[in-house]
Protein backbone atom coordinates (compact mmCIF):
# COMPACT_ATOMS: atom_id res chain seq x y z
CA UNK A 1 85.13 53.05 95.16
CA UNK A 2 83.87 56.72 94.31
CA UNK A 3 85.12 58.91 96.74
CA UNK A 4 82.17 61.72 97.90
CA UNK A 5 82.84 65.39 97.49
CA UNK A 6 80.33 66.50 99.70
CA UNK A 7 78.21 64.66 102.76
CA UNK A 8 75.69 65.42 105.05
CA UNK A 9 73.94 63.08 107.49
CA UNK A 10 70.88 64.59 108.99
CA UNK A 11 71.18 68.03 108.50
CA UNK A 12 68.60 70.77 109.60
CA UNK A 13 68.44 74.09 108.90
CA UNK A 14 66.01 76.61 110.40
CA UNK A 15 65.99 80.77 109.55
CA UNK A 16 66.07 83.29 112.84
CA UNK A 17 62.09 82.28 114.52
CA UNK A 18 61.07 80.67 111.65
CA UNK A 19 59.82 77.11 110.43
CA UNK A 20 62.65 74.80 109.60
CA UNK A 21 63.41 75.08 106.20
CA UNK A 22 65.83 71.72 105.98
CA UNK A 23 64.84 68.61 108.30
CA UNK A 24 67.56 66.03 109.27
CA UNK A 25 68.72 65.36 105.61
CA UNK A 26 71.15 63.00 104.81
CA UNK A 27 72.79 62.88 101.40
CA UNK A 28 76.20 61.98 99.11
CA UNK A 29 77.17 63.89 96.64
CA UNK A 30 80.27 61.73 94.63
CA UNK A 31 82.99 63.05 93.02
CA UNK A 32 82.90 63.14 89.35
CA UNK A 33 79.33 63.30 89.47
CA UNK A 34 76.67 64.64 87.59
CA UNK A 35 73.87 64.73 90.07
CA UNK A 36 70.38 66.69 89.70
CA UNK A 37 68.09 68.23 92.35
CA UNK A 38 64.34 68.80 92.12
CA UNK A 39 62.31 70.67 94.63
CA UNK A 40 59.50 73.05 94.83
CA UNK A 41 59.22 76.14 95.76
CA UNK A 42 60.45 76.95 99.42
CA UNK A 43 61.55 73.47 99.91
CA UNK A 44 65.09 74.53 100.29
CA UNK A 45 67.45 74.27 97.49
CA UNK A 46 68.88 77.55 97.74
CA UNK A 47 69.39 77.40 101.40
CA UNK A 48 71.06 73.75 100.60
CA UNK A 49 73.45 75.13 98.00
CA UNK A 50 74.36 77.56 100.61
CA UNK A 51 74.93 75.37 103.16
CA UNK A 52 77.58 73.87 100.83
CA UNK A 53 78.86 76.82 99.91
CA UNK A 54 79.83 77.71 103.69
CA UNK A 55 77.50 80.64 103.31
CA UNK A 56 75.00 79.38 106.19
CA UNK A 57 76.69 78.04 109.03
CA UNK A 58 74.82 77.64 112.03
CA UNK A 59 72.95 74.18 110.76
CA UNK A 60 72.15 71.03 112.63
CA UNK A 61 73.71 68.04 112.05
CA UNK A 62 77.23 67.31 110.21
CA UNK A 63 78.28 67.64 106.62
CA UNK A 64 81.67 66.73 105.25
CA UNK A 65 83.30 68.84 102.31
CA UNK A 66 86.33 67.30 100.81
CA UNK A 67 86.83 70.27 98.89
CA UNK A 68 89.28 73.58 99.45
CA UNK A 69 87.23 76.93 98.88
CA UNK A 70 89.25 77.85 95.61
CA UNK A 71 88.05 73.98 94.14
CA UNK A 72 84.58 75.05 94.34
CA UNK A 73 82.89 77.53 91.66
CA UNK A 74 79.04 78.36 91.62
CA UNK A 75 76.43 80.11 89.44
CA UNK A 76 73.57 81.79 91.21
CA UNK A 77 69.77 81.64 89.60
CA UNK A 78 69.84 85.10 89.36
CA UNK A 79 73.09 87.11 87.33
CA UNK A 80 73.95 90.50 87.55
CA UNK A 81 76.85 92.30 85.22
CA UNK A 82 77.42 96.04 84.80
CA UNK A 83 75.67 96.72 81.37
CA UNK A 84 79.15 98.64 80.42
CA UNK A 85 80.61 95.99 80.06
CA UNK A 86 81.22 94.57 76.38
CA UNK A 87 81.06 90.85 76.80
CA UNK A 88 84.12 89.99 75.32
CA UNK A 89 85.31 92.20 78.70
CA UNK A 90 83.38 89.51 80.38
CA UNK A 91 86.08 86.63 78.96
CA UNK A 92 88.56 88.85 79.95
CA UNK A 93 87.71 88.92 83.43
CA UNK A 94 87.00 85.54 83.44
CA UNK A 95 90.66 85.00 82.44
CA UNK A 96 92.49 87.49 84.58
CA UNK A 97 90.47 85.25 87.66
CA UNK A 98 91.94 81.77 86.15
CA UNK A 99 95.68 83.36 85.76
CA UNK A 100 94.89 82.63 81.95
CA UNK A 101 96.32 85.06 79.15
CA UNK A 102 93.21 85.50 76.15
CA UNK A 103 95.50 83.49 73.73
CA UNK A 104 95.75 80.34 76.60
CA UNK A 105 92.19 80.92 76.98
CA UNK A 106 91.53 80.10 73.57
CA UNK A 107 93.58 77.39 73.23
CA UNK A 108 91.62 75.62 76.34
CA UNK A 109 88.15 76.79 74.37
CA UNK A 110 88.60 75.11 71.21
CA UNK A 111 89.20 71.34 73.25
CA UNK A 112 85.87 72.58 74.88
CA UNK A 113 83.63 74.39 72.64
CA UNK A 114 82.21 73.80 69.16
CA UNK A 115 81.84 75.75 66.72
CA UNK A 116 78.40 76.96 67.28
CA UNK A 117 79.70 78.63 71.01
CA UNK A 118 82.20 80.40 69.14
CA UNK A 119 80.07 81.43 66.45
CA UNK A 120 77.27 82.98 69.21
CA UNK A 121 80.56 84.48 71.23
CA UNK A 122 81.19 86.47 67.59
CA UNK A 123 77.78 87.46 67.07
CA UNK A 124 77.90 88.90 70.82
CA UNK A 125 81.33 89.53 71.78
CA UNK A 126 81.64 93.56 70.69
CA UNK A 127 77.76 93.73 72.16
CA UNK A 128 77.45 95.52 76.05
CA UNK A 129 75.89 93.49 78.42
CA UNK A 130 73.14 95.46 78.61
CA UNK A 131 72.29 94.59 75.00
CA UNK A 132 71.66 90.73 74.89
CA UNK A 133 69.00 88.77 76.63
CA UNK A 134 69.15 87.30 80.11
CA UNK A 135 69.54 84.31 78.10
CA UNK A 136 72.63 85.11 76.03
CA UNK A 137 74.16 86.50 79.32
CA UNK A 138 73.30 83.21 81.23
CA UNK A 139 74.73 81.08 78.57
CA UNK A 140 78.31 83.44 77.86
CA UNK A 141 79.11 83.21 81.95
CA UNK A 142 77.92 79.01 82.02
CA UNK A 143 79.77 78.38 78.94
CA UNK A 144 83.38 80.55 79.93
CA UNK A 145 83.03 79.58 83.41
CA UNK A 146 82.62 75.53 82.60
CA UNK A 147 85.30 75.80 79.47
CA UNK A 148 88.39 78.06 81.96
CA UNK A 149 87.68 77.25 85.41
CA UNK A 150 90.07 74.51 85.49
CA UNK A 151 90.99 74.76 88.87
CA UNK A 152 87.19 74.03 90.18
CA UNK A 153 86.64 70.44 91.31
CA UNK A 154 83.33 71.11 92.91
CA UNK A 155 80.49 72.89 90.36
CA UNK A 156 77.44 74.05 91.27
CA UNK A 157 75.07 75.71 88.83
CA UNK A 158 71.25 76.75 90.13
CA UNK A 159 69.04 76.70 87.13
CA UNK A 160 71.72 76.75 84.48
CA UNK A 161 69.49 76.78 81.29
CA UNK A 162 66.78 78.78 82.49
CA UNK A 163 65.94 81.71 80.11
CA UNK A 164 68.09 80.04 77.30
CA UNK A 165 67.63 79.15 73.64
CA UNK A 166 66.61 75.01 73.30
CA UNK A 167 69.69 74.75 70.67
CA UNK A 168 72.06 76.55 73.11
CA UNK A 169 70.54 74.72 76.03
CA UNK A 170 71.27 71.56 74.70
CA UNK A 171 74.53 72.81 73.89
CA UNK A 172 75.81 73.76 77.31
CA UNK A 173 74.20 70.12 78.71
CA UNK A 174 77.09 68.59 76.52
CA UNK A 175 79.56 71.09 77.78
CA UNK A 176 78.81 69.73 81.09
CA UNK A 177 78.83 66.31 80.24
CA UNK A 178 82.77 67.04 78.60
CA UNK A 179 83.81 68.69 82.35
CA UNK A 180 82.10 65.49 83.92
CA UNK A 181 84.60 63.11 82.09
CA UNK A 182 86.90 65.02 82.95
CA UNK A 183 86.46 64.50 86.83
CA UNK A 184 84.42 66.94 87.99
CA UNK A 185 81.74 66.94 89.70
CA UNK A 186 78.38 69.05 89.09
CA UNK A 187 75.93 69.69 91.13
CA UNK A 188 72.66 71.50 88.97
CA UNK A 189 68.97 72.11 89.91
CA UNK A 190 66.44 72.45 87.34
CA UNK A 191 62.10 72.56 87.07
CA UNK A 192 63.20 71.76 83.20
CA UNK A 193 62.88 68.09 82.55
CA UNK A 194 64.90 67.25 79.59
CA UNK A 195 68.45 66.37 80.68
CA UNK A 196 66.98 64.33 83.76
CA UNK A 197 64.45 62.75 80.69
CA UNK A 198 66.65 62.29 77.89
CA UNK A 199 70.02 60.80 79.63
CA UNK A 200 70.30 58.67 83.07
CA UNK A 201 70.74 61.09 85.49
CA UNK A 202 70.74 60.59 89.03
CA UNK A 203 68.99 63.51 91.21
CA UNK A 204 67.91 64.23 94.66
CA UNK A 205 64.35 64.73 95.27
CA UNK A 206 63.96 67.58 98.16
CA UNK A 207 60.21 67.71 99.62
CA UNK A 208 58.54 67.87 102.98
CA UNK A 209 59.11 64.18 103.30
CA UNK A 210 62.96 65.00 103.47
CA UNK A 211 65.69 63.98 100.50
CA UNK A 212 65.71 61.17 98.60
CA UNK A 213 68.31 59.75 95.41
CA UNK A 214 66.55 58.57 92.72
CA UNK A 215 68.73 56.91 89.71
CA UNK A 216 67.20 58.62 86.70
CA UNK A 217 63.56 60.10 86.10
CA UNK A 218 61.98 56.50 85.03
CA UNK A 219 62.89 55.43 88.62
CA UNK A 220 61.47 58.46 90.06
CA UNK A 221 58.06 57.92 87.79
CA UNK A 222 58.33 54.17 89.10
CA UNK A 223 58.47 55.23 92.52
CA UNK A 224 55.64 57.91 92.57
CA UNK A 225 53.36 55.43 90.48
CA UNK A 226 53.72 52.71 93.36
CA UNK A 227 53.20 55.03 96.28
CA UNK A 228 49.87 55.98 94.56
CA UNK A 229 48.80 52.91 94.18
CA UNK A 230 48.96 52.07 98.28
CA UNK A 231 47.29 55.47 98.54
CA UNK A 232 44.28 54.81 96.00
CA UNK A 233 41.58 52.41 96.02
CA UNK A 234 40.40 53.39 92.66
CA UNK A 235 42.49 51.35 89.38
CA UNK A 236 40.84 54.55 86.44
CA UNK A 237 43.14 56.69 88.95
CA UNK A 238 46.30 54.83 88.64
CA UNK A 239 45.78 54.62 84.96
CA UNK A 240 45.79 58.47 84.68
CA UNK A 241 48.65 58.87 87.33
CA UNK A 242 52.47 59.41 87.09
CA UNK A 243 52.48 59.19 82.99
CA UNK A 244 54.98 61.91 82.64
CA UNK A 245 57.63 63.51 85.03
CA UNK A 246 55.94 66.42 85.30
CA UNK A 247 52.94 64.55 86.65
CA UNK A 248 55.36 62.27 88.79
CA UNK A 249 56.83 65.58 90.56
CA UNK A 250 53.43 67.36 91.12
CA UNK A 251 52.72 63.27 92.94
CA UNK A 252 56.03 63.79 95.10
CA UNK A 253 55.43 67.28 96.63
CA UNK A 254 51.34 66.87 97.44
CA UNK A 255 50.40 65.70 100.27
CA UNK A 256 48.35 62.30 99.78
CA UNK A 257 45.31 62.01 100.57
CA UNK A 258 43.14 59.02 101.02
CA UNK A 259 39.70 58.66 101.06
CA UNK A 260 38.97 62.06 99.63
């Protein structure tokens, strides 16, 4: 039986005089997982990841982490680097963390990366940070930190394709798929819907209503589709409902009405 990495059973989380952000939330997250989380706006996610982090600390409720603080690694939204930096400086601090010389590093790239992430890494490498897109700099840290962080068992990544290329994107979502079979587990949000669309991944839904784990999107659609149809009296407005998973998320956050 899959052992969990992280757990929390009904966990609340509420800023200094302010609305609670998380209410009584109860969640697995499995280890060697590749689970998804969807939310909108100022439903929480950051505050979660936090949470698991250790970051916030004075929540409600209990969560279990069955990880040590050097087994977990995790990539904010929002990256900053010095722009002096060349990126192939970048790698090299990304080494000197792992203990790795730049010729072990290599060695532990090529059973990772293809040859289009070391052809971008050449095109870029000489380049200051300053230089490339927020897109280029996103994908160098995602792709060195997945392909040497070897000691992370725990992975969390907030919005790791944002701002990058669709080629490159799609890319890095088979990076992560390689540090998945390995045993790892990663934890991702995303507003983009094409890994949860295109493979059968599980995600957590975060909304008002609280957390829920829905198997891949077509459940999710499924689900959203048959809680319209107890709130709606009219069949034309089924028909137009739930048809894509954009349409199915915009269905999860609002508030149902009936009778409007």
């Amino acid at each position: 039986m899959t052992s969990n990495v992280f757990s929390a059973n009904n966990l609340s989380f509420s800023y200094i005089d302010d609305n609670p952000v998380l209410k009584k939330l109860s969640f697995k997250i499995g280890s060697g997982q590749l689970l998804g989380l969807l939310g909108e706006n100022g439903s929480g996610k950051p505050t979660l990841f936090n949470i698991i982090k250790g970051v916030h600390t004075d929540y409600e409720g209990t969560i279990c982490r069955n990880f040590s603080p050097s087994e977990l690694i995790a990539l904010p939204q929002t990256i900053n680097l010095s722009g002096t930096l060349k990126n192939y400086e970048v790698f090299d601090l990304i080494c000197c963390f792992n203990n790795l010389k730049a010729s072990q590093a290599k060695g532990i790239l090529k059973s990772r990366w293809s040859e289009e992430f070391f052809h971008r890494f050449e095109k870029i490498k000489l380049k200051r940070t300053y230089a490339v897109s927020y897109g280029e700099k996103r994908w160098l840290l995602i792709s060195l930190m997945l392909g040497l962080c070897d000691r992370a068992k725990f992975i969390i990544l907030d919005e790791p394709t944002v701002g990058i290329d669709i080629q490159y994107r799609m890319l890095i979502w088979e990076l992560i798929d390689k540090v998945v079979k390995e045993g790892r587990t990663v934890f991702f949000s995303t507003h983009i819907f094409d890994k949860l669309a295109r493979r059968e991944v599980p995600f957590l839904m975060l909304s008002q209503a609280g957390i829920k784990l829905h198997s891949n999107i077509h459940a999710f659609m499924l689900s959203c589709f048959h809680a319209f149809m107890l709130s709606c009296f009219h069949a034309f407005m089924i028909a137009e409902h739930a048809q894509t998973p954009e349409q199915a998320f915009i269905s999860a956050i609002m508030p149902r009405r009936v009778n409007d």
